[in-house]
PDB file of N, CA and C in Angstrom:
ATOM      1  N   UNK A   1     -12.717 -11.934  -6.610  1.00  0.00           N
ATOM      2  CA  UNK A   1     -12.247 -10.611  -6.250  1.00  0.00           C
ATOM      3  C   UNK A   1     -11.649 -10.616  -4.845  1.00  0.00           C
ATOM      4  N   UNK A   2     -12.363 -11.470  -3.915  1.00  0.00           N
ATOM      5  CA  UNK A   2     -11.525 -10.886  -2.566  1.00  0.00           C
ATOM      6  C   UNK A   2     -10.616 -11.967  -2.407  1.00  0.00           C
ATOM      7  N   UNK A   3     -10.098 -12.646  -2.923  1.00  0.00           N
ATOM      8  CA  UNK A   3      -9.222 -13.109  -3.498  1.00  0.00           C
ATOM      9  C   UNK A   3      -7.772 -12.757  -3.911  1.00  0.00           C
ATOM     10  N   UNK A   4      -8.424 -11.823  -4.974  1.00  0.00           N
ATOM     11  CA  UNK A   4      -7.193 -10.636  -5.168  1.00  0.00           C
ATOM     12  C   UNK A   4      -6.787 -10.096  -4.127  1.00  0.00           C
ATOM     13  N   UNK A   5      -7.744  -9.821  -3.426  1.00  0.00           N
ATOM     14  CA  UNK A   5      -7.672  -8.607  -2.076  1.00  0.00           C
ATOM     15  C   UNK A   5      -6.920  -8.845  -1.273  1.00  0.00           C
ATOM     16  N   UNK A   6      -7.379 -10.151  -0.769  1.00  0.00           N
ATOM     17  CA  UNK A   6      -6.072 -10.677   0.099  1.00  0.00           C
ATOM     18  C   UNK A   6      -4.974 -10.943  -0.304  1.00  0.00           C
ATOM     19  N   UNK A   7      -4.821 -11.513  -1.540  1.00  0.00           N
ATOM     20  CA  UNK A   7      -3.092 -11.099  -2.272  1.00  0.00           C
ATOM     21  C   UNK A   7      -2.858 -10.165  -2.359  1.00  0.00           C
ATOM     22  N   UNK A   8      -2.963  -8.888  -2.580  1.00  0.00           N
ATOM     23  CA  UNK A   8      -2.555  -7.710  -2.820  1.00  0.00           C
ATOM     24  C   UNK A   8      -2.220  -7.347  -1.580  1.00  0.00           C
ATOM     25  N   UNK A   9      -3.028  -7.604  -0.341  1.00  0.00           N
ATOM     26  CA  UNK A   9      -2.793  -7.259   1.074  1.00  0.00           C
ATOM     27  C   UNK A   9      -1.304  -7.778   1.663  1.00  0.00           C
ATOM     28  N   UNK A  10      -1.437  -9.452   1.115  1.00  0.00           N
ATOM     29  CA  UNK A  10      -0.279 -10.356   1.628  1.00  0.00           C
ATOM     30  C   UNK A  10       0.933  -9.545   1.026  1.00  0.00           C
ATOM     31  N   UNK A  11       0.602  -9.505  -0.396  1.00  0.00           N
ATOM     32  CA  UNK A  11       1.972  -9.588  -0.819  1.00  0.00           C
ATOM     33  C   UNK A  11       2.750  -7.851  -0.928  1.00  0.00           C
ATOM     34  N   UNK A  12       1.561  -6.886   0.094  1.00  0.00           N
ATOM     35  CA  UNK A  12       2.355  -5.618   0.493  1.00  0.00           C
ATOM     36  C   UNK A  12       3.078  -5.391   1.753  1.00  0.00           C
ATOM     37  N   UNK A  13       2.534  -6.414   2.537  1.00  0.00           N
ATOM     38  CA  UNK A  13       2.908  -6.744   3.837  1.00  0.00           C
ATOM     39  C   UNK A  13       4.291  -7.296   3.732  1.00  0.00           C
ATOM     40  N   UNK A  14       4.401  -8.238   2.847  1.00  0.00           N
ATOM     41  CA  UNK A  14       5.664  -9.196   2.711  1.00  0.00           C
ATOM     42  C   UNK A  14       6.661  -7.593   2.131  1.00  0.00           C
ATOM     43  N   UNK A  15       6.415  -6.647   1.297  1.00  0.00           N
ATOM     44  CA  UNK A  15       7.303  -5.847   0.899  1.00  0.00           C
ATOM     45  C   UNK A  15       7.680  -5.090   2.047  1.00  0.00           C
ATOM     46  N   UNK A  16       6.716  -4.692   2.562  1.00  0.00           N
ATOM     47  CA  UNK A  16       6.713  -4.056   4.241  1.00  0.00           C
ATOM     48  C   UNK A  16       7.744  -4.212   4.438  1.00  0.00           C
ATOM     49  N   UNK A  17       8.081  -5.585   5.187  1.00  0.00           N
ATOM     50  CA  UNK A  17       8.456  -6.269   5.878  1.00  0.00           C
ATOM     51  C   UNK A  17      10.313  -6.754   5.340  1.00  0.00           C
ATOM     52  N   UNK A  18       9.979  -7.250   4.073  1.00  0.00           N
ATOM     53  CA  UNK A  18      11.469  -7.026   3.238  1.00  0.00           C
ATOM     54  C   UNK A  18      12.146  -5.749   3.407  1.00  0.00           C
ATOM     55  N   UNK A  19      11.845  -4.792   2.574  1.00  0.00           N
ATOM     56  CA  UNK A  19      11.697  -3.580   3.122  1.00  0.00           C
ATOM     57  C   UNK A  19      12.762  -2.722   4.022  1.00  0.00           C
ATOM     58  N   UNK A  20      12.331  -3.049   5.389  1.00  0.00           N
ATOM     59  CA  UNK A  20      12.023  -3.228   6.644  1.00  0.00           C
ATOM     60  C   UNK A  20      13.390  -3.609   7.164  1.00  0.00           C
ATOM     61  N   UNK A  21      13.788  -4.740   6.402  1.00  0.00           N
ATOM     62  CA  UNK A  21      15.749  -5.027   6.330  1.00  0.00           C
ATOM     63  C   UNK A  21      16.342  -4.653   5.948  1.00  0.00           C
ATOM     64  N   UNK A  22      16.201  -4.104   4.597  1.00  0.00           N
ATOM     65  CA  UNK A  22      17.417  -3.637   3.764  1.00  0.00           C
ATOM     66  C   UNK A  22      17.602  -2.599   4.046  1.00  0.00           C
ATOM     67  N   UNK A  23      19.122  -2.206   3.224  1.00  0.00           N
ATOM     68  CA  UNK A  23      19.483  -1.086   3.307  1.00  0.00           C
ATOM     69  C   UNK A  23      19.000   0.050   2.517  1.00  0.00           C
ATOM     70  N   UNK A  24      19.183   1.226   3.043  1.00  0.00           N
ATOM     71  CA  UNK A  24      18.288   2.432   2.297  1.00  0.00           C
ATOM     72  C   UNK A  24      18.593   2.641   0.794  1.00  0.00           C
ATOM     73  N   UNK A  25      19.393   2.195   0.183  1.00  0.00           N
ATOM     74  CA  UNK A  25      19.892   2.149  -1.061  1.00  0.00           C
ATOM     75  C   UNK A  25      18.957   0.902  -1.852  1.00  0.00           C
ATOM     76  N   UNK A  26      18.667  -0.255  -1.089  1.00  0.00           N
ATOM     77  CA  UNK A  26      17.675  -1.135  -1.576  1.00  0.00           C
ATOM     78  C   UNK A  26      16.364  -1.016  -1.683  1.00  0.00           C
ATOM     79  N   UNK A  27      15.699  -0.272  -0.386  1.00  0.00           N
ATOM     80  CA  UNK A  27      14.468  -0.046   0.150  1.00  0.00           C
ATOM     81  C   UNK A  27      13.572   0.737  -1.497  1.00  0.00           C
ATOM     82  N   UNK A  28      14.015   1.718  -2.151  1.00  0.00           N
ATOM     83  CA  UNK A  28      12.801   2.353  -2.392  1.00  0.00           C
ATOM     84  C   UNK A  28      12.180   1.771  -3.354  1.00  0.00           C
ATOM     85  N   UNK A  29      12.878   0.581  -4.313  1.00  0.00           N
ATOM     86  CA  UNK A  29      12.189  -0.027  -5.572  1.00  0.00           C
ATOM     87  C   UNK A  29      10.575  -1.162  -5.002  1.00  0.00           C
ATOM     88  N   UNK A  30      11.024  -1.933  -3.735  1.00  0.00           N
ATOM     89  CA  UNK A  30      10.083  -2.178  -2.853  1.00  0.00           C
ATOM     90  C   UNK A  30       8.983  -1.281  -2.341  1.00  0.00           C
ATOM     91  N   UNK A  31       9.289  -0.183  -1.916  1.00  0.00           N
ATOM     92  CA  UNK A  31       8.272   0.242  -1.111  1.00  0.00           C
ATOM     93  C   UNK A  31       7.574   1.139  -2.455  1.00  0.00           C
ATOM     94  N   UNK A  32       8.303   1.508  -3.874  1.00  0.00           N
ATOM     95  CA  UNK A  32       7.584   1.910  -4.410  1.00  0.00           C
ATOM     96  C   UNK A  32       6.061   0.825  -5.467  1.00  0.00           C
ATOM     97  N   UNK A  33       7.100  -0.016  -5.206  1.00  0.00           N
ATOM     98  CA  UNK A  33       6.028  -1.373  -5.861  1.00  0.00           C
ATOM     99  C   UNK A  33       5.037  -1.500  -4.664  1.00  0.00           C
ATOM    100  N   UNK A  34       5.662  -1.537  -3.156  1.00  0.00           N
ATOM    101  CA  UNK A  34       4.301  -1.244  -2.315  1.00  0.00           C
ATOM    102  C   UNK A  34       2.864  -0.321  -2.314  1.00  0.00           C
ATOM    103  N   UNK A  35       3.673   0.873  -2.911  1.00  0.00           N
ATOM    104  CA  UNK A  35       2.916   2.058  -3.258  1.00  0.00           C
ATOM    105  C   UNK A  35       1.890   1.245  -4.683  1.00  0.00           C
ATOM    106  N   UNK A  36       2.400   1.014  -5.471  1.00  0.00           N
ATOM    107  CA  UNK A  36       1.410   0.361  -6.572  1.00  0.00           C
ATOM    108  C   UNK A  36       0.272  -0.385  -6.279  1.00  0.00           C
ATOM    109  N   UNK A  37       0.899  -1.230  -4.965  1.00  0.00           N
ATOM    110  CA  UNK A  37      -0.302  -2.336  -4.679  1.00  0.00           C
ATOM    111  C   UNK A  37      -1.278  -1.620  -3.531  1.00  0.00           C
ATOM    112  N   UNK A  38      -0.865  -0.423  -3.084  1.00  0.00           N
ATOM    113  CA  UNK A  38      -1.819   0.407  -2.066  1.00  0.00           C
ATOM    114  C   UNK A  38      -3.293   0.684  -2.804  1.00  0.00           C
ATOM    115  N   UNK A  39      -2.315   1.339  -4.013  1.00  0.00           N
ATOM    116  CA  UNK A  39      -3.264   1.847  -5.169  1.00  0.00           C
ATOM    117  C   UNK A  39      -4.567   1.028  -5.607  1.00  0.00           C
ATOM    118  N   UNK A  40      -3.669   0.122  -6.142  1.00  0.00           N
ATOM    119  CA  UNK A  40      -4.456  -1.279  -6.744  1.00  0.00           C
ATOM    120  C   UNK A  40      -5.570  -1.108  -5.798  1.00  0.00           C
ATOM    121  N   UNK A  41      -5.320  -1.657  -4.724  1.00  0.00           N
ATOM    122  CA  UNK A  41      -6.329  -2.007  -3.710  1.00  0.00           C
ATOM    123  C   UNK A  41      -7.284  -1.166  -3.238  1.00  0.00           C
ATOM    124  N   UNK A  42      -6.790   0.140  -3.460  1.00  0.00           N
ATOM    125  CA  UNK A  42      -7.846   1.468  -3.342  1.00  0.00           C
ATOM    126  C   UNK A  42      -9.066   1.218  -4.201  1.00  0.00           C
ATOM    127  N   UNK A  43      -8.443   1.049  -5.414  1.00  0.00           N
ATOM    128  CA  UNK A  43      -9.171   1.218  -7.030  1.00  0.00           C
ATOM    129  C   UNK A  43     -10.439  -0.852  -6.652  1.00  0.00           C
ATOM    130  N   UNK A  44      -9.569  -1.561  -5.901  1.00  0.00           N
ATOM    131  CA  UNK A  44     -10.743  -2.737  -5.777  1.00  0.00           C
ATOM    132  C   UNK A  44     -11.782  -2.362  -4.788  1.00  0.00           C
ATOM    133  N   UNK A  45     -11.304  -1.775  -3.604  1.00  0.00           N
ATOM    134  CA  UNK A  45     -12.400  -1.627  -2.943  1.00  0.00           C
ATOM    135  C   UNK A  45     -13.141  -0.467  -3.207  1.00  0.00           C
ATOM    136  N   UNK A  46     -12.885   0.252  -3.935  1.00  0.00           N
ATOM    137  CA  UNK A  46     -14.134   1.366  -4.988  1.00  0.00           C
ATOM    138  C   UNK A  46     -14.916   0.740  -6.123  1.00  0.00           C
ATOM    139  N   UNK A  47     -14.288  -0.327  -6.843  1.00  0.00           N
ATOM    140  CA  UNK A  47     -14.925  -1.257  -7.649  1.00  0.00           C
ATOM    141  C   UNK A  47     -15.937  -1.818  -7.027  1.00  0.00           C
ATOM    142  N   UNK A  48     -15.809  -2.553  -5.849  1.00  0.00           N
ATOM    143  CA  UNK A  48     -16.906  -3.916  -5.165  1.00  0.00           C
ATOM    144  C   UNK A  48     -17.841  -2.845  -4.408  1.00  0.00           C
ATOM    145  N   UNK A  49     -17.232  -1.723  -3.966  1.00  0.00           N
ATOM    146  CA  UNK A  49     -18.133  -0.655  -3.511  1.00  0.00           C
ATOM    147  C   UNK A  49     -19.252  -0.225  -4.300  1.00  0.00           C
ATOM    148  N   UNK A  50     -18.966  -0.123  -5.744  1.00  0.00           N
ATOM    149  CA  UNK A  50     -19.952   0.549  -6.528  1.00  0.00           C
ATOM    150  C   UNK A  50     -20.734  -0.707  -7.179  1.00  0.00           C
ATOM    151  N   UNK A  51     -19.961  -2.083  -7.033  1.00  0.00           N
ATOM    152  CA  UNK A  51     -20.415  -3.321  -8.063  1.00  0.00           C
ATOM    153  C   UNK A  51     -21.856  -3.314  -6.451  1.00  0.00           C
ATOM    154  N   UNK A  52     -22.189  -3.269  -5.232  1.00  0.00           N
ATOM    155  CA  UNK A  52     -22.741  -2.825  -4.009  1.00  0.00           C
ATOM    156  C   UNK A  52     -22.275  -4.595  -2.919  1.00  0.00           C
ATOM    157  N   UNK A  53     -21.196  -5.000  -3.588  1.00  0.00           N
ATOM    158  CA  UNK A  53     -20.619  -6.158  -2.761  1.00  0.00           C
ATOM    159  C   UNK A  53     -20.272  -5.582  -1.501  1.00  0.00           C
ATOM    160  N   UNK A  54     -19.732  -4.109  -1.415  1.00  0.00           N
ATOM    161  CA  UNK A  54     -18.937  -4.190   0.128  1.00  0.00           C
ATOM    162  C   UNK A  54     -20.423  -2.617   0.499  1.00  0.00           C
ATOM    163  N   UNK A  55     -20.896  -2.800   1.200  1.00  0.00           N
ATOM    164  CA  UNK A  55     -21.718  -1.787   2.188  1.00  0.00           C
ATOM    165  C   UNK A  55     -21.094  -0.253   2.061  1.00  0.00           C
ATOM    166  N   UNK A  56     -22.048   0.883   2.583  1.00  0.00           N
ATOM    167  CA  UNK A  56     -21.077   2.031   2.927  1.00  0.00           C
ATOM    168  C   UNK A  56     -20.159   1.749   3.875  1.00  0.00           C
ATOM    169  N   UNK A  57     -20.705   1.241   5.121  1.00  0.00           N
ATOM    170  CA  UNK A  57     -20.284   0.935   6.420  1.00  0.00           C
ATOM    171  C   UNK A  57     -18.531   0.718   5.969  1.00  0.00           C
ATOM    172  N   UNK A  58     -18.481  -0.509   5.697  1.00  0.00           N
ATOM    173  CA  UNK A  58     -17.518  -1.217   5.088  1.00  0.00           C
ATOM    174  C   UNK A  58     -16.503  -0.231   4.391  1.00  0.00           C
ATOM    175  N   UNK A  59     -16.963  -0.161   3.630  1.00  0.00           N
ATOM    176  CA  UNK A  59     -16.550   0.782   2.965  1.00  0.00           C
ATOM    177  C   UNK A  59     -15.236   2.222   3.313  1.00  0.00           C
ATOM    178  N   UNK A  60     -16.159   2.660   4.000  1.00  0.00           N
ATOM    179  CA  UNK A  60     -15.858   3.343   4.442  1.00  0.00           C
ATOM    180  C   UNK A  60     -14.562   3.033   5.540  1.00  0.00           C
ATOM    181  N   UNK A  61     -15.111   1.767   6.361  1.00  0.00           N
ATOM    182  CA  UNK A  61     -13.967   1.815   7.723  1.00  0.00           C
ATOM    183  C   UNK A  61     -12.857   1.279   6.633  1.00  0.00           C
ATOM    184  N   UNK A  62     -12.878   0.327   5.948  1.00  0.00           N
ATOM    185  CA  UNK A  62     -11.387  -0.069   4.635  1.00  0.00           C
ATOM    186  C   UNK A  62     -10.444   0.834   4.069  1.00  0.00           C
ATOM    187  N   UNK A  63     -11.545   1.859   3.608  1.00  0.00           N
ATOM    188  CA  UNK A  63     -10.826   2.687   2.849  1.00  0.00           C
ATOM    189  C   UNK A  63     -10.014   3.790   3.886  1.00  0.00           C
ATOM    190  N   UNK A  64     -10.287   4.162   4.983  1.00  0.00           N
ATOM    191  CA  UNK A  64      -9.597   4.872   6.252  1.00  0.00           C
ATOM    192  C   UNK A  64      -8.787   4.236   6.341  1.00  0.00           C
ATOM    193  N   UNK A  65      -8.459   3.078   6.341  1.00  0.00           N
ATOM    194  CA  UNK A  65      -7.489   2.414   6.936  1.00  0.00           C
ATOM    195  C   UNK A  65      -6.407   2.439   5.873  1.00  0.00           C
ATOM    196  N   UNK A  66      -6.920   2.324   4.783  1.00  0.00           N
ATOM    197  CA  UNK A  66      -6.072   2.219   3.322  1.00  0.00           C
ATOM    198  C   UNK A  66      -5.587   3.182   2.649  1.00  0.00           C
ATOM    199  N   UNK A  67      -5.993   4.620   3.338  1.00  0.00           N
ATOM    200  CA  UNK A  67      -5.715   5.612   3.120  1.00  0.00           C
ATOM    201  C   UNK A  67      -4.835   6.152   4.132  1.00  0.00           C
ATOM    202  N   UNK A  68      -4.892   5.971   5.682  1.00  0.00           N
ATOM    203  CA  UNK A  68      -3.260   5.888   6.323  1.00  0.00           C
ATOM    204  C   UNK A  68      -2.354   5.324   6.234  1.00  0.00           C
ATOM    205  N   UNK A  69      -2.401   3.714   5.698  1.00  0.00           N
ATOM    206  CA  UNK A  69      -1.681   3.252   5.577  1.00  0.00           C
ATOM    207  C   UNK A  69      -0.953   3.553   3.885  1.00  0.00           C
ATOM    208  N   UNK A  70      -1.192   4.337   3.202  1.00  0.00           N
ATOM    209  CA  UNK A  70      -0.889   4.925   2.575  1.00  0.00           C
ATOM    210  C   UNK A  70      -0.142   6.459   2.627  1.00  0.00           C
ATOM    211  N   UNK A  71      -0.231   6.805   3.322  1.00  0.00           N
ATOM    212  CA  UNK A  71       0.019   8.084   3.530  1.00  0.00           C
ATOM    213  C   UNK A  71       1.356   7.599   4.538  1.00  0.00           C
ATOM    214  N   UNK A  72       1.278   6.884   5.624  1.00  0.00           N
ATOM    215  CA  UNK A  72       2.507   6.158   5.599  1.00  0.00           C
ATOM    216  C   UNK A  72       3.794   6.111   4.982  1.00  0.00           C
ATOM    217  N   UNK A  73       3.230   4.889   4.264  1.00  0.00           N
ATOM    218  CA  UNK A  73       4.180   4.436   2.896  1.00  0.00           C
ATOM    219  C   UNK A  73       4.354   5.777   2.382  1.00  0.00           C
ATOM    220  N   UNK A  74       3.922   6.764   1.887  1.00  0.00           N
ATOM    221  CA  UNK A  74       4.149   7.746   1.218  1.00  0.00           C
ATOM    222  C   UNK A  74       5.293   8.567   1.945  1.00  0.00           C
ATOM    223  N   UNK A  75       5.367   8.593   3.588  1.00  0.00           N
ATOM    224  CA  UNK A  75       6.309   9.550   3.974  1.00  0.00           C
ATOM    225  C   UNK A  75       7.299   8.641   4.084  1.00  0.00           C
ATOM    226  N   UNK A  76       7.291   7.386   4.190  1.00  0.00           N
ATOM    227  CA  UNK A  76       8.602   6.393   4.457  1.00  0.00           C
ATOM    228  C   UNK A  76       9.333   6.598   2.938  1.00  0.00           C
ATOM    229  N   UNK A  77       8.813   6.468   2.210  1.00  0.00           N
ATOM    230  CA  UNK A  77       9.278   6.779   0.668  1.00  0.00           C
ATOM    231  C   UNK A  77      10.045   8.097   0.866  1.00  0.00           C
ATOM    232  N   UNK A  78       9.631   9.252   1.182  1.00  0.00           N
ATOM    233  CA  UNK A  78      10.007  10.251   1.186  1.00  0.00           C
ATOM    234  C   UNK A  78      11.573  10.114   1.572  1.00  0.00           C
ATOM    235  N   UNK A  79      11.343   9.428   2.884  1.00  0.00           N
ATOM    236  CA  UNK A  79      12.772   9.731   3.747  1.00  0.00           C
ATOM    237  C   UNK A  79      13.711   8.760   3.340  1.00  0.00           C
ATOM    238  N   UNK A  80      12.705   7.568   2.599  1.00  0.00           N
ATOM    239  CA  UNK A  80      14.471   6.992   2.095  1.00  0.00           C
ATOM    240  C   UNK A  80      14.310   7.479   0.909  1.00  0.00           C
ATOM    241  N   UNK A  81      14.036   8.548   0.016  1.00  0.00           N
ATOM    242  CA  UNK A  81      14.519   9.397  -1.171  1.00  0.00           C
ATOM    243  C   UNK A  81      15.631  10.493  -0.636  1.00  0.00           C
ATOM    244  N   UNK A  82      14.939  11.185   0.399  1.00  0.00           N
ATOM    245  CA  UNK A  82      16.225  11.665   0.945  1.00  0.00           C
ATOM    246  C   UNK A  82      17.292  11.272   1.599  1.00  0.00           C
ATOM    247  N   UNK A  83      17.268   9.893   1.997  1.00  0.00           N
ATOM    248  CA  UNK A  83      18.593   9.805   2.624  1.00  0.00           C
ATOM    249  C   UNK A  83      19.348   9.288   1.625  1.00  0.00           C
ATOM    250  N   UNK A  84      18.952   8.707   0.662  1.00  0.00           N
ATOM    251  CA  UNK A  84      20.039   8.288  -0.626  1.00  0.00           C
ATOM    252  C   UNK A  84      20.295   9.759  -1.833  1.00  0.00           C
ATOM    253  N   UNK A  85      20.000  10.529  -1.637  1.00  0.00           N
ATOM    254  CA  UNK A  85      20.104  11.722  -2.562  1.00  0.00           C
ATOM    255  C   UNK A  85      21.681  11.881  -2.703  1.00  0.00           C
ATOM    256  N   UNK A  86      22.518  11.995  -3.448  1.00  0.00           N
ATOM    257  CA  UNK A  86      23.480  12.002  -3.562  1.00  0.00           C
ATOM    258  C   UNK A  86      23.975  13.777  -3.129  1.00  0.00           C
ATOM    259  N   UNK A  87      25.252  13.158  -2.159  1.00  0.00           N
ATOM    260  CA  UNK A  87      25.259  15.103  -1.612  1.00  0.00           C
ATOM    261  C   UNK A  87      26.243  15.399  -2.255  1.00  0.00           C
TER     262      UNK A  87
END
């Protein structure tokens, strides 16, 4: 499992980061597959949470973090939906 975790981590970072270059016409199929793997990773660390692998403690500070960095991604999405909207 944490295994996964750290792939799912790596390989949202790497979209980040791709991302991050392109042009706004490229960006949102990335950052929405980013959005998938936010998810994913929400749904593992509520899994290992309840399987009692990761602590409240833990828990808790992960999921804060995974939940701004979500909310993030969520407004960056936003603004490159609007800047490609056809006027």
């Amino acid at each position: 499992m944490t295994i996964k975790i750290d792939s799912l981590l790596i390989d949202t970072l790497s979209l980040f980061f791709t991302a991050s270059r392109l042009n706004k016409n490229r960006k949102l199929p990335l950052l929405n597959s980013a959005s998938e793997k936010i998810d994913l990773l929400k749904f593992f660390l509520q899994f290992i949470w309840e399987l009692k692998v990761l602590d409240n403690k833990k828990y808790i500070l992960l999921s804060k973090d995974v939940i701004v960095v979500g909310k993030m991604l969520g407004n960056w999405i936003k603004s490159v939906e609007k800047q490609t909207l056809p006027k």
